[in-house]
Protein backbone atom coordinates (compact mmCIF):
# COMPACT_ATOMS: atom_id res chain seq x y z
CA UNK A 1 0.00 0.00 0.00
CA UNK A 2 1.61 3.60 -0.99
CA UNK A 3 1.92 6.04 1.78
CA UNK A 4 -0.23 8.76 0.90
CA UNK A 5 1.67 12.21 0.33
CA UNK A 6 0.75 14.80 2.16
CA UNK A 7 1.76 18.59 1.59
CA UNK A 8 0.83 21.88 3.54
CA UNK A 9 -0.65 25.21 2.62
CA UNK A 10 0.96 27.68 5.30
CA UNK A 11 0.17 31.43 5.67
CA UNK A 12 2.89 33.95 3.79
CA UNK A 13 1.97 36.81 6.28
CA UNK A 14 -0.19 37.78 9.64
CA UNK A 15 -3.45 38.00 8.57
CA UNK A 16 -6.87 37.54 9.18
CA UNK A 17 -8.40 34.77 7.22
CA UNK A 18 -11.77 36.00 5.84
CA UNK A 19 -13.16 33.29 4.06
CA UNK A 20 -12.28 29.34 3.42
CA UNK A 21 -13.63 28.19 0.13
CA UNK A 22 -13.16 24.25 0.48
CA UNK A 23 -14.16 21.79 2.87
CA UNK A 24 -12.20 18.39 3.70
CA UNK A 25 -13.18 15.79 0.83
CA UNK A 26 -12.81 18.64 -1.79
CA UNK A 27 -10.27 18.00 -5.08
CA UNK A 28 -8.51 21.07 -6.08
CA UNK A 29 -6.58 21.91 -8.98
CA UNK A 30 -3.49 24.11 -9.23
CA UNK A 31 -3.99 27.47 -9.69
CA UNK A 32 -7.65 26.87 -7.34
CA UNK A 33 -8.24 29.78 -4.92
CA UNK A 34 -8.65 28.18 -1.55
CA UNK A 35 -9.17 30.90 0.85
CA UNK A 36 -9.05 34.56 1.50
CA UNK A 37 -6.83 36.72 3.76
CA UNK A 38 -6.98 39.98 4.97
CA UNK A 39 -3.93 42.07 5.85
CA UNK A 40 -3.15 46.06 6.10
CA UNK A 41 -7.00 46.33 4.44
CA UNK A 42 -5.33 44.38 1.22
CA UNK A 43 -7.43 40.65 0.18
CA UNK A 44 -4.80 38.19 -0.23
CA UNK A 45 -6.08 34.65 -2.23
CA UNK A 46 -4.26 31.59 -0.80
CA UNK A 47 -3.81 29.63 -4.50
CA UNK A 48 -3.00 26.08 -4.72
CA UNK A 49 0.57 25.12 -6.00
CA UNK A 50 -0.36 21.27 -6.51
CA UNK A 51 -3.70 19.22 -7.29
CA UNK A 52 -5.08 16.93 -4.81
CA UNK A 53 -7.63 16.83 -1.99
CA UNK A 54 -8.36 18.26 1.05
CA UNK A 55 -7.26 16.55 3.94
CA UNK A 56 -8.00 18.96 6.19
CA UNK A 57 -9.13 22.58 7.36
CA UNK A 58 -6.88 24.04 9.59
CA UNK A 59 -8.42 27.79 9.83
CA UNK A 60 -12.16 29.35 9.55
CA UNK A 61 -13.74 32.90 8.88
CA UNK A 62 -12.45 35.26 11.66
CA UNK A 63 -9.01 33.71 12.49
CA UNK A 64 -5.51 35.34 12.59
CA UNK A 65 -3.00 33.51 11.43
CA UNK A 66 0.78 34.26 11.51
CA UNK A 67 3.58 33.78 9.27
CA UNK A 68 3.63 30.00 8.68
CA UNK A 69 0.84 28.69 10.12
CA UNK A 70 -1.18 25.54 8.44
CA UNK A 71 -4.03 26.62 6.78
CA UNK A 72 -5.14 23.22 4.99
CA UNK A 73 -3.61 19.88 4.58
CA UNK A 74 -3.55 18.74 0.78
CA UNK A 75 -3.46 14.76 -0.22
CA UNK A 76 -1.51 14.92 -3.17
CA UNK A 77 -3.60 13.90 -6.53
């Protein structure tokens, strides 16, 4: 059986996360918008590097995040 593979979307910045747009069980694509930050009155889109499938949710509307937290957990398509 293959170990599954596992990668890590992380906050680039403090921020407040506005909005989640995916729920565990979700397949998303590169380039998919995932969530939506808020920092110095500026929306930031978190945008997937890889394809695969939520794993898990790490963050919800009204959170502050810093600089490297885990926002979602990705299983690798």
């Amino acid at each position: 059986m293959a170990r599954e593979q596992v990668t890590e979307i992380v906050a680039e910045m403090v921020a407040n996360v506005m909005s989640v747009a995916v729920a565990p069980g979700d397949a998303v694509a590169f380039g998919d918008t995932v969530a939506l930050l808020e920092s110095m009155k500026m929306e930031i889109p978190v945008i997937t590097e890889v394809a695969g499938t939520v794993r898990a949710v790490k963050v919800g509307p009204g959170d502050v995040v810093q600089e490297g937290d885990v926002l979602l957990e990705l299983t690798l398509a």
